[in-house]
Structures are given as structure tokens and as C-alpha cells.
PDB file of N, CA and C in Angstrom:
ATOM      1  N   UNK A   1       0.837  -1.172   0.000  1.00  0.00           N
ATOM      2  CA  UNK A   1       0.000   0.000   0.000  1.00  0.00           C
ATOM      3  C   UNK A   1       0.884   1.238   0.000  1.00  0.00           C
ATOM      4  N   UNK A   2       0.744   1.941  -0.520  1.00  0.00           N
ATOM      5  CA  UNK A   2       1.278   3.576  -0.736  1.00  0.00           C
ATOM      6  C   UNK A   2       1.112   4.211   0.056  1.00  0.00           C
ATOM      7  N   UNK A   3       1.739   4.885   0.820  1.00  0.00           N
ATOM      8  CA  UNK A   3       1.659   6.007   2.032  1.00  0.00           C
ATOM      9  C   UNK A   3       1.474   7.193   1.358  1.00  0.00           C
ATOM     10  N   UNK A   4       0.354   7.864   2.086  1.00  0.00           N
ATOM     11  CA  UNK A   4      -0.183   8.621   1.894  1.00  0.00           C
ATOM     12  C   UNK A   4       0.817  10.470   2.493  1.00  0.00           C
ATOM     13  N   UNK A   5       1.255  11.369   1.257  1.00  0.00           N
ATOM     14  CA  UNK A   5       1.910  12.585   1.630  1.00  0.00           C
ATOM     15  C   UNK A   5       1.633  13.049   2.527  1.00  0.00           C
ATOM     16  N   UNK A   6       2.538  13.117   3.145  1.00  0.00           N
ATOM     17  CA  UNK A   6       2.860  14.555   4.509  1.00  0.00           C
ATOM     18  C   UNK A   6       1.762  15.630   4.305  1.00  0.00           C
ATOM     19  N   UNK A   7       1.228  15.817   5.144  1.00  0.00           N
ATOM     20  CA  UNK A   7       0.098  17.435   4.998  1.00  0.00           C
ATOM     21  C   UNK A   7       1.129  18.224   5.862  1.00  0.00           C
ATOM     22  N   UNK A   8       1.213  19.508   5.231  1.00  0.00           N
ATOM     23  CA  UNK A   8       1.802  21.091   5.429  1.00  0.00           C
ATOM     24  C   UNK A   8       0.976  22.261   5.587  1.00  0.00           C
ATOM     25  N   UNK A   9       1.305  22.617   6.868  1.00  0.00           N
ATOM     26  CA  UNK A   9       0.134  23.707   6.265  1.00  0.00           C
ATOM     27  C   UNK A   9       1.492  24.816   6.244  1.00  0.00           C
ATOM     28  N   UNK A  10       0.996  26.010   4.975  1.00  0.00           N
ATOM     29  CA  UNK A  10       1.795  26.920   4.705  1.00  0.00           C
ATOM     30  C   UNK A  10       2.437  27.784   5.461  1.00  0.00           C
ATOM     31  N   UNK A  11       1.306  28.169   6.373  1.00  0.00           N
ATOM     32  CA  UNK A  11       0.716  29.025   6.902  1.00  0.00           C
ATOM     33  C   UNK A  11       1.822  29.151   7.989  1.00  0.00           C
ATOM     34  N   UNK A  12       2.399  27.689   8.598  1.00  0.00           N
ATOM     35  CA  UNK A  12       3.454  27.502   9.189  1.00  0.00           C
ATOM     36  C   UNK A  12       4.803  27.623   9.067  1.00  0.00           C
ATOM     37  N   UNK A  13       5.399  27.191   7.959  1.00  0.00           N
ATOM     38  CA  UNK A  13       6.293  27.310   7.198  1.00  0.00           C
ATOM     39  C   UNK A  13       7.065  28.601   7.080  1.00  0.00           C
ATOM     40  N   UNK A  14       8.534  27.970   7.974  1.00  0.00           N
ATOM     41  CA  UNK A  14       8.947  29.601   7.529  1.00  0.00           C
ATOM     42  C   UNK A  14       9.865  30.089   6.180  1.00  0.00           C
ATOM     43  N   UNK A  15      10.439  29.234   5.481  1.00  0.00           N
ATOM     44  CA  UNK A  15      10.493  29.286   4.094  1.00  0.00           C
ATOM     45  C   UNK A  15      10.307  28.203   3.726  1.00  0.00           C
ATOM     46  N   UNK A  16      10.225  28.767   1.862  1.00  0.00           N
ATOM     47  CA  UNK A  16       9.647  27.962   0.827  1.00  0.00           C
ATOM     48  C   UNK A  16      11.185  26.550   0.745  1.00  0.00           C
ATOM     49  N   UNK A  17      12.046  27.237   1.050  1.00  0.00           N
ATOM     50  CA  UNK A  17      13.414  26.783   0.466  1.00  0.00           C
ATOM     51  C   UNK A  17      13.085  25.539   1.551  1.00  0.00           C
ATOM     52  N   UNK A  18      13.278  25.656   2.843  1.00  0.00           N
ATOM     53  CA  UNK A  18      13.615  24.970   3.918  1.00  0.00           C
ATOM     54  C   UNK A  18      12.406  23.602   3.516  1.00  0.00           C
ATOM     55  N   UNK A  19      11.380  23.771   3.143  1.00  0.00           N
ATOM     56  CA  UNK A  19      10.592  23.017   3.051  1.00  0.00           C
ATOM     57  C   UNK A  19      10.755  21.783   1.477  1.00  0.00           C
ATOM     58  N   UNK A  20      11.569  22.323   0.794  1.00  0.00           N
ATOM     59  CA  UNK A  20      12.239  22.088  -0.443  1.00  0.00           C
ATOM     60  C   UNK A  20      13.072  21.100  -0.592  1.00  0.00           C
ATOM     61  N   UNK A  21      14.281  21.313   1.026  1.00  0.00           N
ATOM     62  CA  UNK A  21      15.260  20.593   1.279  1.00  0.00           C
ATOM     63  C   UNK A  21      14.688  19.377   2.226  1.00  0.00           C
ATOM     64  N   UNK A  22      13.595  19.690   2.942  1.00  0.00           N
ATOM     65  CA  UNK A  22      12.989  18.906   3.840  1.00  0.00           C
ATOM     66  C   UNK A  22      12.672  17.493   2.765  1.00  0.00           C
ATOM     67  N   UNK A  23      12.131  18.128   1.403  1.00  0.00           N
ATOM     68  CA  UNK A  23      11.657  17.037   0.790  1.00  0.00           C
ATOM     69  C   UNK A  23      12.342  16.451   0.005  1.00  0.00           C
ATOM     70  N   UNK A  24      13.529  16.886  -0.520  1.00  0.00           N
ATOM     71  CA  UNK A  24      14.648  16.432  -1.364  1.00  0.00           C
ATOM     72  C   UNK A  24      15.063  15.401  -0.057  1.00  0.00           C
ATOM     73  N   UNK A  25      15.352  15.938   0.816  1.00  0.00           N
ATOM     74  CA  UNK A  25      16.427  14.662   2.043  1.00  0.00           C
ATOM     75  C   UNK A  25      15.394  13.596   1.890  1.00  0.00           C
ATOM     76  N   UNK A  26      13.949  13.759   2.291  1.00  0.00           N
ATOM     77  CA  UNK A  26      13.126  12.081   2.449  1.00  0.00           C
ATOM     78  C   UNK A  26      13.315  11.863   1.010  1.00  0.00           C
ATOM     79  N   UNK A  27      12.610  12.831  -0.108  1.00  0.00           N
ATOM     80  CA  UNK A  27      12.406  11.836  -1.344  1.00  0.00           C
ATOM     81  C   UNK A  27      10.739  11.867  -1.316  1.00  0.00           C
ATOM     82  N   UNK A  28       9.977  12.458  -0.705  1.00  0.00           N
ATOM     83  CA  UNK A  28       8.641  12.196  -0.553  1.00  0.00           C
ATOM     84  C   UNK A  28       7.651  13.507  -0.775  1.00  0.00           C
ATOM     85  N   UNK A  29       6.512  13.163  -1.241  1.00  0.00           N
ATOM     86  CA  UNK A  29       5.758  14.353  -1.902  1.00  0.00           C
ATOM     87  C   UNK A  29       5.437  15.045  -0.806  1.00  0.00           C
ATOM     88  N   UNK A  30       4.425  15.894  -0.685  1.00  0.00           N
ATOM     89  CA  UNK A  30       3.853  17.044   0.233  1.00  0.00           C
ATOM     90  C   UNK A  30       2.742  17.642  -0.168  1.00  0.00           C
ATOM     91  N   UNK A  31       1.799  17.608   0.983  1.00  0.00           N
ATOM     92  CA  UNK A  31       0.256  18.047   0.189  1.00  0.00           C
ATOM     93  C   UNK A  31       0.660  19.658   0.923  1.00  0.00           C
ATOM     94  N   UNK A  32       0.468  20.625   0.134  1.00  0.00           N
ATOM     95  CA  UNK A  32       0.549  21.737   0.793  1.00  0.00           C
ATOM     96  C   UNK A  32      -1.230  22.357   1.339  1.00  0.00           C
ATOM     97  N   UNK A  33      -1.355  23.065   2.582  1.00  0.00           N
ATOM     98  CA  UNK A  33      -2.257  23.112   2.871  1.00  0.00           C
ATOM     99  C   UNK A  33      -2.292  24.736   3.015  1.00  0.00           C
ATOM    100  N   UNK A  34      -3.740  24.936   2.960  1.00  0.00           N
ATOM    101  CA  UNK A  34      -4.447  26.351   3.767  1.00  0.00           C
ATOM    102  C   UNK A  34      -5.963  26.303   3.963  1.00  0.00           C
ATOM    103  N   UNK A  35      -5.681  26.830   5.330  1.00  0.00           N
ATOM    104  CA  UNK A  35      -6.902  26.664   6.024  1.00  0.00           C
ATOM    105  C   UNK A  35      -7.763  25.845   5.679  1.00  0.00           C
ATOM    106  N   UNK A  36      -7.258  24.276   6.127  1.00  0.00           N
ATOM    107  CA  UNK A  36      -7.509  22.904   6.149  1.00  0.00           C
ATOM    108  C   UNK A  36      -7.793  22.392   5.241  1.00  0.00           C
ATOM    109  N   UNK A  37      -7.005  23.028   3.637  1.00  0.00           N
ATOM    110  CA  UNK A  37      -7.838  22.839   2.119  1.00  0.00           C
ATOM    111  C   UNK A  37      -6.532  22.671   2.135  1.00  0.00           C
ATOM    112  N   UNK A  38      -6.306  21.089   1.577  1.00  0.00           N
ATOM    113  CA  UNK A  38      -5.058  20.831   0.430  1.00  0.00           C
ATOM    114  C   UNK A  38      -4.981  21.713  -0.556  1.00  0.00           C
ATOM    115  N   UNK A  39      -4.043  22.316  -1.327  1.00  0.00           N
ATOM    116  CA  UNK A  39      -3.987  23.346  -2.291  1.00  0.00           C
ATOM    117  C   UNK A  39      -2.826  23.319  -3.386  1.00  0.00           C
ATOM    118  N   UNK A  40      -1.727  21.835  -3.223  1.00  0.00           N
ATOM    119  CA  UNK A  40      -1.604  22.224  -3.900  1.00  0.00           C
ATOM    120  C   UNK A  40      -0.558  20.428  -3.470  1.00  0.00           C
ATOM    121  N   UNK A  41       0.681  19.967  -4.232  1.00  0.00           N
ATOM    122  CA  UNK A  41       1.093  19.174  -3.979  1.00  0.00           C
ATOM    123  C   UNK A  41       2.483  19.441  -4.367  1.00  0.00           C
ATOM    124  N   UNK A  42       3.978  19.154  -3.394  1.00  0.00           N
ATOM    125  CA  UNK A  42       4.912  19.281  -4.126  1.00  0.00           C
ATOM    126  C   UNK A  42       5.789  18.222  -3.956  1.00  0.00           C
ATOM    127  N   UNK A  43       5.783  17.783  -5.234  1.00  0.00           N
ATOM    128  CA  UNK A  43       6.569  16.337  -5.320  1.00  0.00           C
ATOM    129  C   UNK A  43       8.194  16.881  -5.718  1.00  0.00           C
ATOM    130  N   UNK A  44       8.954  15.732  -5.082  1.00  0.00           N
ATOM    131  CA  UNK A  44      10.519  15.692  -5.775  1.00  0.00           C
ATOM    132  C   UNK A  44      10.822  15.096  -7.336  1.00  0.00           C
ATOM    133  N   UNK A  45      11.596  15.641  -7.949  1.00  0.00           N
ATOM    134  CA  UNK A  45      11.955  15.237  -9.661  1.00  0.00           C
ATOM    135  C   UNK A  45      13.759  14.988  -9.037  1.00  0.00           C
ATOM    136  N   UNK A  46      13.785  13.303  -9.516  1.00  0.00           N
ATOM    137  CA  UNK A  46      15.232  12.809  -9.966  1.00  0.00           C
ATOM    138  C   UNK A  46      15.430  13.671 -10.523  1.00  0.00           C
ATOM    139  N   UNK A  47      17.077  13.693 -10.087  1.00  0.00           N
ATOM    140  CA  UNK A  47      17.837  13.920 -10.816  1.00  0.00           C
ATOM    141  C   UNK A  47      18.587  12.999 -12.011  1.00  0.00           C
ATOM    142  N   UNK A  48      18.173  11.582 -11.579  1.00  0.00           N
ATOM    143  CA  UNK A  48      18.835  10.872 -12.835  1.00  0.00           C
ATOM    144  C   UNK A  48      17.853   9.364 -12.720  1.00  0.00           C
ATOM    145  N   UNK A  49      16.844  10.051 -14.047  1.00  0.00           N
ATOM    146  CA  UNK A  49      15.656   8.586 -14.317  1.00  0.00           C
ATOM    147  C   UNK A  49      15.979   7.645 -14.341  1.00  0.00           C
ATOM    148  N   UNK A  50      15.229   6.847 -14.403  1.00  0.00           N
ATOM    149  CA  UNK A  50      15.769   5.113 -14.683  1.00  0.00           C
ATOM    150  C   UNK A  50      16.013   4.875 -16.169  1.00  0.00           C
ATOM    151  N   UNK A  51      16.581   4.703 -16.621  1.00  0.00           N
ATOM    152  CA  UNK A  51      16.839   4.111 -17.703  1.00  0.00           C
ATOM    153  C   UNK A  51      16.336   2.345 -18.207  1.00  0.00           C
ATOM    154  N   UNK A  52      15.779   2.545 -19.067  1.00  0.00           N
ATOM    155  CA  UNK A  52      15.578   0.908 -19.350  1.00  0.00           C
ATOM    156  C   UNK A  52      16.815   0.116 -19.563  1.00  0.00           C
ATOM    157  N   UNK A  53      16.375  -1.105 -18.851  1.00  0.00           N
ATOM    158  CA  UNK A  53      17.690  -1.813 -19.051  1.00  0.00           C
ATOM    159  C   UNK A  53      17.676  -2.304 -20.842  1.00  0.00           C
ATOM    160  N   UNK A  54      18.589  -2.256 -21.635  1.00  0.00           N
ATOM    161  CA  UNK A  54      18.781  -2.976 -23.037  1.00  0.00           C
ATOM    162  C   UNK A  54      19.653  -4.100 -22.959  1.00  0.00           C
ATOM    163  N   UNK A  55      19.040  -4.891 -23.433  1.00  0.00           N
ATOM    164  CA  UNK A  55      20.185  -5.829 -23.908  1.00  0.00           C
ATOM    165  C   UNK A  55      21.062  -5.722 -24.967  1.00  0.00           C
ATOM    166  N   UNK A  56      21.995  -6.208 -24.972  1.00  0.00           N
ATOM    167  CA  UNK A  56      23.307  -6.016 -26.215  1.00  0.00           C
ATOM    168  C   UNK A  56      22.721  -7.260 -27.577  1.00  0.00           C
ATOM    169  N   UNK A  57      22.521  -6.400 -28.870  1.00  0.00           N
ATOM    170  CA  UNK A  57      22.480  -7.092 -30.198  1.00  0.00           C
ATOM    171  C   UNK A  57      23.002  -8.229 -30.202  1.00  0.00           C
ATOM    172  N   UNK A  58      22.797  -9.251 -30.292  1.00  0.00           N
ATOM    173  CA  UNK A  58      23.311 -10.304 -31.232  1.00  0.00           C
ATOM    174  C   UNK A  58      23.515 -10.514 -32.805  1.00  0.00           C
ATOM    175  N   UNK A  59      24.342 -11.027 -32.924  1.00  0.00           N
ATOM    176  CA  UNK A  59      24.534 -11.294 -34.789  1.00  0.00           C
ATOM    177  C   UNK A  59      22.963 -12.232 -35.409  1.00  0.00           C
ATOM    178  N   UNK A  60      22.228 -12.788 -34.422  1.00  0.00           N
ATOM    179  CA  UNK A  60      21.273 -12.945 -34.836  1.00  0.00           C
ATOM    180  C   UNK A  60      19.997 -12.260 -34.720  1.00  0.00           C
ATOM    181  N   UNK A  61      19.962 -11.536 -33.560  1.00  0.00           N
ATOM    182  CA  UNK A  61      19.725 -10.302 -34.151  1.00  0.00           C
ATOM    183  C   UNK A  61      19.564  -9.234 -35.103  1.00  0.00           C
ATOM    184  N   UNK A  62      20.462  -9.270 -35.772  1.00  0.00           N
ATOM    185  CA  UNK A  62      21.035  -8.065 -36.580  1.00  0.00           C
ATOM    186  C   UNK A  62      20.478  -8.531 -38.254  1.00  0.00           C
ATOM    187  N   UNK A  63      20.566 -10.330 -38.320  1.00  0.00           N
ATOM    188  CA  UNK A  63      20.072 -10.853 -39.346  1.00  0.00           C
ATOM    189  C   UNK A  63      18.713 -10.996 -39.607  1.00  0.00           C
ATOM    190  N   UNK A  64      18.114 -11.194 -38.310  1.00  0.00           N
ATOM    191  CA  UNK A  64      16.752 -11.255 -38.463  1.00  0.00           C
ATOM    192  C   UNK A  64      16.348 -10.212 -39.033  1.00  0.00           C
ATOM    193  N   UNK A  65      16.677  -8.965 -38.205  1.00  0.00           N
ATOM    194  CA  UNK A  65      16.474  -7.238 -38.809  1.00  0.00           C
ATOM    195  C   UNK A  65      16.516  -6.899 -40.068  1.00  0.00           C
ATOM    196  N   UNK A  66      17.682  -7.403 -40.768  1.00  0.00           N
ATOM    197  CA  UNK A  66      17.854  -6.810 -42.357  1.00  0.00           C
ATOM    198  C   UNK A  66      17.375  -8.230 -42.595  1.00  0.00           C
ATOM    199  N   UNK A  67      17.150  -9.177 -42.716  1.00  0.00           N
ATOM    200  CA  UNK A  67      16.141 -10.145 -43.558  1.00  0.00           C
ATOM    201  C   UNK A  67      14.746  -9.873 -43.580  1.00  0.00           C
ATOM    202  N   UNK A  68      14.643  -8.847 -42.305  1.00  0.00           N
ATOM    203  CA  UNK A  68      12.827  -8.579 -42.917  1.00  0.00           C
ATOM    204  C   UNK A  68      12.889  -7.449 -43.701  1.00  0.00           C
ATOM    205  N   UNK A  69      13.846  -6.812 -44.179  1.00  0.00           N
ATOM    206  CA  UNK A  69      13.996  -5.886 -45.189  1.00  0.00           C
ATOM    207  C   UNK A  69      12.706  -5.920 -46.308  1.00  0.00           C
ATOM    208  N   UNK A  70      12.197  -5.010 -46.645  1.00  0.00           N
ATOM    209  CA  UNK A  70      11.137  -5.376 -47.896  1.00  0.00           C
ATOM    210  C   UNK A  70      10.164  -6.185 -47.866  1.00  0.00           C
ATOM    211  N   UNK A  71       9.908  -6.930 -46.854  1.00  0.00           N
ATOM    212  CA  UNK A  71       9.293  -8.328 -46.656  1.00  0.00           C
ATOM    213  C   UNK A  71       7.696  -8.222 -47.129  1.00  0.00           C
ATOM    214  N   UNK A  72       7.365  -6.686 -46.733  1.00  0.00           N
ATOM    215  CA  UNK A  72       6.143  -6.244 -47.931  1.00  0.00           C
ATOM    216  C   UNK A  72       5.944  -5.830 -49.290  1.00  0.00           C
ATOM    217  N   UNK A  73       7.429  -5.803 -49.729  1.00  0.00           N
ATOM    218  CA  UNK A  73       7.356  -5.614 -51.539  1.00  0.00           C
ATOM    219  C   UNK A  73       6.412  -6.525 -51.691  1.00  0.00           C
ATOM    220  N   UNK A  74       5.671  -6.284 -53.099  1.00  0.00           N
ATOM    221  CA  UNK A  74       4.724  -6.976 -53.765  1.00  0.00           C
ATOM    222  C   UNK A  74       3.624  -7.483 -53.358  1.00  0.00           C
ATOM    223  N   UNK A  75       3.380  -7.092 -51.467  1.00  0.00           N
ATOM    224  CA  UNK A  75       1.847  -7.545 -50.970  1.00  0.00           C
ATOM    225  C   UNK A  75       1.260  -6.123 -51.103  1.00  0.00           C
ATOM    226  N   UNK A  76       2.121  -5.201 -50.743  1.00  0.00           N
ATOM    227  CA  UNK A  76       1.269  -3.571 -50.813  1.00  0.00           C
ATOM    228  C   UNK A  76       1.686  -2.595 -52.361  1.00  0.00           C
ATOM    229  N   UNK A  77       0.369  -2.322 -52.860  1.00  0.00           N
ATOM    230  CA  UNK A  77       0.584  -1.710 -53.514  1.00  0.00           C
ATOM    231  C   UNK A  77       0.789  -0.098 -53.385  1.00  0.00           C
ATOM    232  N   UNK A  78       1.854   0.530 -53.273  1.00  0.00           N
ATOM    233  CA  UNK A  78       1.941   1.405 -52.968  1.00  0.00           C
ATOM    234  C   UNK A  78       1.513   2.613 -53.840  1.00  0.00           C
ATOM    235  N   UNK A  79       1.724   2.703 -54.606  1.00  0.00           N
ATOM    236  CA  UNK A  79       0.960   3.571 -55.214  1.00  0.00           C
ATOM    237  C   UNK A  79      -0.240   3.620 -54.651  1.00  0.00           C
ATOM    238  N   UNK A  80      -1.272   2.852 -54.998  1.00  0.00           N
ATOM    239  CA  UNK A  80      -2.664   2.537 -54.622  1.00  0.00           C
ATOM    240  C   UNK A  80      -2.740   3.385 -53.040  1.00  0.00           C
ATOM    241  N   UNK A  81      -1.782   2.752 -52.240  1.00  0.00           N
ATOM    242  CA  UNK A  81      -1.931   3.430 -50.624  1.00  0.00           C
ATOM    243  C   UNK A  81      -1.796   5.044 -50.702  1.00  0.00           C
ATOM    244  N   UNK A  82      -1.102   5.240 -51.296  1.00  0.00           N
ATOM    245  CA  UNK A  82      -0.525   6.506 -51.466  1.00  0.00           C
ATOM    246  C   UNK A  82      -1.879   7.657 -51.770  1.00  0.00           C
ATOM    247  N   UNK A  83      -2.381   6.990 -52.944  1.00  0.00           N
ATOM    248  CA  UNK A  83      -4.066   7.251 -53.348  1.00  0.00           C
ATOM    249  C   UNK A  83      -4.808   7.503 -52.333  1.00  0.00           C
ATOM    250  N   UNK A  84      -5.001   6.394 -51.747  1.00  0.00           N
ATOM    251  CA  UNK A  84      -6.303   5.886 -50.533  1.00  0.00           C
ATOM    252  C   UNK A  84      -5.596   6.915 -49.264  1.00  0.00           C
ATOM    253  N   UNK A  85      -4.323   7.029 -48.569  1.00  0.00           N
ATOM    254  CA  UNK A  85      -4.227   8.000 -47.997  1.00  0.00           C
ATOM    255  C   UNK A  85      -5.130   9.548 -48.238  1.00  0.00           C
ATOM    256  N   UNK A  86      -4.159  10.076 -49.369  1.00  0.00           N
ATOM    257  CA  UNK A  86      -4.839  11.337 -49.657  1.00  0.00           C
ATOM    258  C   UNK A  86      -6.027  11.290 -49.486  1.00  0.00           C
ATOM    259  N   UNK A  87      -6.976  10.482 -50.103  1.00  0.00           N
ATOM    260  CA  UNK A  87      -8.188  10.477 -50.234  1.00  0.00           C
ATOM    261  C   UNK A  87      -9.354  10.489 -48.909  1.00  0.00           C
ATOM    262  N   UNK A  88      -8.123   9.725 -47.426  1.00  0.00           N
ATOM    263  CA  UNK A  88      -8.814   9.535 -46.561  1.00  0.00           C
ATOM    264  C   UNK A  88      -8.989  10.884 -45.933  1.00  0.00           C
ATOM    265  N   UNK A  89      -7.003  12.035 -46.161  1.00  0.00           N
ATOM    266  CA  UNK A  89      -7.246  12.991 -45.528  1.00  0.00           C
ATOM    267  C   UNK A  89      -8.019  13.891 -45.754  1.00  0.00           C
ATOM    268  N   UNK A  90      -8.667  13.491 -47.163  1.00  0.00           N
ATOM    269  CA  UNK A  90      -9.567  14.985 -47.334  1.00  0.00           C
ATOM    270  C   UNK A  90     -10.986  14.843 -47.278  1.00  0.00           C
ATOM    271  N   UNK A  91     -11.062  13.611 -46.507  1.00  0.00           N
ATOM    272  CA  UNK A  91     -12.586  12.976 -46.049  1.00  0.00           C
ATOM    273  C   UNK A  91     -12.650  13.555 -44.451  1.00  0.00           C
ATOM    274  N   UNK A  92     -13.964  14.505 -44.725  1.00  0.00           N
ATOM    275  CA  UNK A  92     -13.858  14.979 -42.768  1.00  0.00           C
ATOM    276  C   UNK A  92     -15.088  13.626 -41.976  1.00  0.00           C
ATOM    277  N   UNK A  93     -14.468  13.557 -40.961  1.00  0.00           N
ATOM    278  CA  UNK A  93     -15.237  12.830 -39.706  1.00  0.00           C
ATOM    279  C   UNK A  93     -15.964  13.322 -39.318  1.00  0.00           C
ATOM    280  N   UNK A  94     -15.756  14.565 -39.244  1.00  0.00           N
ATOM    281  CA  UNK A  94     -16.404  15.808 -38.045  1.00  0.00           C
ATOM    282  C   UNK A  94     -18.239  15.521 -38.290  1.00  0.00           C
ATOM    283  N   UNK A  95     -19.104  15.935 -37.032  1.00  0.00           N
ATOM    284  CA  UNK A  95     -20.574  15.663 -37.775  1.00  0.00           C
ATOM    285  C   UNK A  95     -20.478  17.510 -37.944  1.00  0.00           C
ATOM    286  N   UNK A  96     -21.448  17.982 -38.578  1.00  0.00           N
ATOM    287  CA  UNK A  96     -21.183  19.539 -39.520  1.00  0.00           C
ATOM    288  C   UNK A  96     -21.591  19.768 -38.074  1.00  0.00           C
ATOM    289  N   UNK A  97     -21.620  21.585 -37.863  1.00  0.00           N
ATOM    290  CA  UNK A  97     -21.787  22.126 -36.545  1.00  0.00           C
ATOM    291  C   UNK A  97     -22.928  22.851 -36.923  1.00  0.00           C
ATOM    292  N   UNK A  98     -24.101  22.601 -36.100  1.00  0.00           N
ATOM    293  CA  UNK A  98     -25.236  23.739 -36.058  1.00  0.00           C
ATOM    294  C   UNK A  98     -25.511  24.834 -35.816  1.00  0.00           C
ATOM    295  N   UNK A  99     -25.477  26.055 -36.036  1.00  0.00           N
ATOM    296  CA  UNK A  99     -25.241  27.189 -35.593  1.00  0.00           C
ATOM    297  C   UNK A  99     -26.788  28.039 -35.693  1.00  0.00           C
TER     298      UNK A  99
END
């Protein structure tokens, strides 16, 4: 279960800064308050995201990749798509507007 942010009330607070560093040291958001109305929320931003882990290419890999090269020559006619595009963009969806 997720723990629920620290409530602040402002009102207390004797700077903005101090309250800044308060939340950088935990790492944890902050509901900011006034006169018993949450108002506002201030969360911490990494400094350095996660990165997805990648795995390293293989040579089979790399073959599979350029063997699907083209692998749709001669099922799509491109021209034809090329047609049917245009044709779709200048077809509106919209229902007309009543005024």
C-alpha cells in the first residue's frame, strides 16, 4: 500500500526553500495546505531517471532485422496506398456544426 503525503500547512512554514530541502532529504511528496484545504502538492523530480535496461544485439539479431527488409514488396501496392491516404485525408469525420 502507498503512504499517503505529509500534509503542510503553509501558513506555518517559515520558508519555501527549507521546506524544499525537507523534501529532497526524504524523497517524498507534500500536500501543501491552507486553512484545512489541500492546495496544492509538491513532489521531488530525480535527478537521474531510470533508464531501461537494453540488452546487447546479437549477430542474430542483426540478421533477423535486415532479412525482414522489404518483406512487404509486392503484398502492398503502394501507389494505390498513397491514393487511398490522400483520399482519406480529405474525407472529414467531423458531424457539420449547427449554428
Amino acid at each position: 500500500m502507498v503512504a499517503k503525503p505529509a500534509s503542510i500547512d503553509i501558513e506555518e512554514v517559515g520558508s519555501l526553500r527549507d521546506l524544499v530541502d525537507e523534501m529532497r532529504r526524504d524523497g517524498e511528496p507534500r500536500f501543501l495546505r491552507v486553512d484545512d484545504q489541500n492546495v496544492a502538492v509538491l513532489i521531488p523530480l530525480h535527478a537521474h531517471g531510470r533508464r531501461l535496461r537494453t540488452r546487447t544485439v546479437t549477430a542474430e539479431d542483426m540478421e533477423a532485422f535486415l532479412s525482414s527488409a522489404g518483406g512487404w514488396k509486392d503484398i502492398v501496392d503502394v501507389e494505390q496506398f498513397k491514393r487511398d491516404n490522400a483520399a482519406s485525408r480529405r474525407m472529414s469525420t467531423r458531424p457539420p456544426i449547427d449554428v
